[in-house]
Protein backbone atom coordinates (compact mmCIF):
# COMPACT_ATOMS: atom_id res chain seq x y z
CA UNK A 1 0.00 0.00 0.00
CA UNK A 2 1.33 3.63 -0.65
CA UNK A 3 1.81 5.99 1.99
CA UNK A 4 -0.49 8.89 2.28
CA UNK A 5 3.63 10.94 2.64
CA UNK A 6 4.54 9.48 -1.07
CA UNK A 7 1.22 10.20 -3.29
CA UNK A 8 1.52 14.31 -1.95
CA UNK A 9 4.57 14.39 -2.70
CA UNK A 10 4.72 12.67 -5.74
CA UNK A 11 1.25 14.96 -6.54
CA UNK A 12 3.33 17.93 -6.26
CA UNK A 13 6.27 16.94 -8.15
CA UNK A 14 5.43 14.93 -10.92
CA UNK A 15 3.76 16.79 -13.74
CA UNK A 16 1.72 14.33 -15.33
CA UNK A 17 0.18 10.51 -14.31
CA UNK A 18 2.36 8.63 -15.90
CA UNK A 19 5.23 9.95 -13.91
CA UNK A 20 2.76 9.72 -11.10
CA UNK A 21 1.90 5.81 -11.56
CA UNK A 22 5.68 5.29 -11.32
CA UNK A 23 6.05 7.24 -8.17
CA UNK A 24 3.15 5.09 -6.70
CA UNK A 25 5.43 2.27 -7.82
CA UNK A 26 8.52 3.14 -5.83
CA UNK A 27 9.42 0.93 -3.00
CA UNK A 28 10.57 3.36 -0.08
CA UNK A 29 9.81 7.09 0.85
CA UNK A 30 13.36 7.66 0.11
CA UNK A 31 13.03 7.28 -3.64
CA UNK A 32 10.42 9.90 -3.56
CA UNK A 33 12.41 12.29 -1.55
CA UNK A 34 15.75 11.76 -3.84
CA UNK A 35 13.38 12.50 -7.13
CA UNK A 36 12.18 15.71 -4.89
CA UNK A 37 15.74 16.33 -4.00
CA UNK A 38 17.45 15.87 -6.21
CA UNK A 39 14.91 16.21 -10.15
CA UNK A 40 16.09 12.46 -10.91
CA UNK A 41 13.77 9.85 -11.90
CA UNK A 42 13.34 7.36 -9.34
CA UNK A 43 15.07 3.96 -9.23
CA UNK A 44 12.62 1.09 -9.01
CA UNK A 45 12.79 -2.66 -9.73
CA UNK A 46 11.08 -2.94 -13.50
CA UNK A 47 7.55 -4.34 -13.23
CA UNK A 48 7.42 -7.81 -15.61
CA UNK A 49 4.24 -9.43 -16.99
CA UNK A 50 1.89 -9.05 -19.04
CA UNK A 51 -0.22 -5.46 -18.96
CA UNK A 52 -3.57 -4.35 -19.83
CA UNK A 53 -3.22 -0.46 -21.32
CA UNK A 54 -6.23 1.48 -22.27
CA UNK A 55 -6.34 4.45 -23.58
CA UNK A 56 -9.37 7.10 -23.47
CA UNK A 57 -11.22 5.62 -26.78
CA UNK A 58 -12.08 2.15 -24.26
CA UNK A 59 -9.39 0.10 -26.34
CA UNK A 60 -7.19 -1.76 -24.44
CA UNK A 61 -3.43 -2.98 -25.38
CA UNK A 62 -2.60 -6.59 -24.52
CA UNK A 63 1.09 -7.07 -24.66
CA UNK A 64 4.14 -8.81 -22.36
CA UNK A 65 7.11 -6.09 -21.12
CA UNK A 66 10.17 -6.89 -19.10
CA UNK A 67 9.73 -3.25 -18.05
CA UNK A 68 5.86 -2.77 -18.06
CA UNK A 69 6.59 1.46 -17.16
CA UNK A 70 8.96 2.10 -19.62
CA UNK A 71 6.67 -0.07 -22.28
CA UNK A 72 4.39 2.41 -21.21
CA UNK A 73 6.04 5.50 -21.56
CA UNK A 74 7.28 4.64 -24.67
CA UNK A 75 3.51 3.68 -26.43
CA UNK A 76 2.26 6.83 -24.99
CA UNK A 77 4.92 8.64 -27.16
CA UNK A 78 3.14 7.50 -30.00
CA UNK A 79 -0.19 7.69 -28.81
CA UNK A 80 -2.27 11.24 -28.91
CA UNK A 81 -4.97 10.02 -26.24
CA UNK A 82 -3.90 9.79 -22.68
CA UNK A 83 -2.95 6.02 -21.64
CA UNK A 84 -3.06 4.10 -18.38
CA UNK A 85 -2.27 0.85 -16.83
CA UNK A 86 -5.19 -0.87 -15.82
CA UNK A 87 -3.56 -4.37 -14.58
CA UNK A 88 -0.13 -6.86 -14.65
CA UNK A 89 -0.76 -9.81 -14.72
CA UNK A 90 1.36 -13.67 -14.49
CA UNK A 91 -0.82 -15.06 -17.60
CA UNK A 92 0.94 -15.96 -20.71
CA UNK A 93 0.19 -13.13 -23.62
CA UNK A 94 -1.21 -15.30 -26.14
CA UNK A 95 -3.87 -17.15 -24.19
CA UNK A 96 -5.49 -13.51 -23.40
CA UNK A 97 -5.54 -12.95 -26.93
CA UNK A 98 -7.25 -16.10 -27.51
CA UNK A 99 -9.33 -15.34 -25.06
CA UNK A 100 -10.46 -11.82 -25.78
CA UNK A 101 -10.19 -12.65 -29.56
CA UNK A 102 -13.36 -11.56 -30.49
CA UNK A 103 -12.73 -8.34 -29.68
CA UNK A 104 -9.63 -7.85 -30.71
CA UNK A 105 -9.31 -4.28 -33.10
CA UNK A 106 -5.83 -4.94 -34.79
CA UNK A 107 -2.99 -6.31 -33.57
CA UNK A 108 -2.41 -6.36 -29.57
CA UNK A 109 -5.44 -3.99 -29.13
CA UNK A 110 -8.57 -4.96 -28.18
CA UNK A 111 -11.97 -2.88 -27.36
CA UNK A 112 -12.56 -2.91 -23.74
CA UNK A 113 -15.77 -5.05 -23.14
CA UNK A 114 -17.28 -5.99 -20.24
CA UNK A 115 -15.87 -9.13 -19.97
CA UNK A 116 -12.13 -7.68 -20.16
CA UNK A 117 -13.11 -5.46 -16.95
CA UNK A 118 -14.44 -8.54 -15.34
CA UNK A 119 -11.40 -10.22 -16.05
CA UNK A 120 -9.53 -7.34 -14.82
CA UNK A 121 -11.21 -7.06 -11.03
């Protein structure tokens, strides 16, 4: 669970929620108060699995990251609508597209029916 002391201050420091999401993500208080110190980006442990990422349109982006934060700062670079990670999960990437196949869009993206939120609770 995050401390109340880390979501203020990352609140006030971080500019947008992406940043935000990654402060969330950092183990100790003293990562937050080195970024406050000291304008670095915090160190963390990389988050592996497989993510869920939706964006504001209700599509959602299956996929499988080593570094689920830094997959998702780098889609968001190439994506005009605001993005967020919904979920990581342990499940192997291909048996949620098979899955969620019939609604997939194109590719790794999928629209985000009911029964992808169900699976995500």
């Amino acid at each position: 669970m995050t401390s109340n002391y880390k979501v203020l201050a990352a609140i006030r420091d971080y500019p947008n929620e992406t940043d935000l999401q990654i402060a969330k993500m950092c183990a100790t208080k003293v990562q937050v108060v080195r970024r406050l110190r000291y304008k670095s980006k915090p160190k963390f442990k990389p988050v592996a699995g497989t993510y869920f990422i939706a964006d504001q349109r209700g599509r959602v982006k299956i996929g499988v990251s080593k570094n689920v934060i830094g997959r998702l700062h780098a889609i968001q670079t190439d994506n005009a609508d605001k993005l967020t990670l919904l979920k990581v999960v342990g499940e192997d990437e291909i048996d949620l597209h098979t899955k969620f196949d019939k609604y997939r869009i194109r590719g790794e993206w999928f629209t985000l029916s009911d029964e992808i939120r169900e699976y995500l609770k």
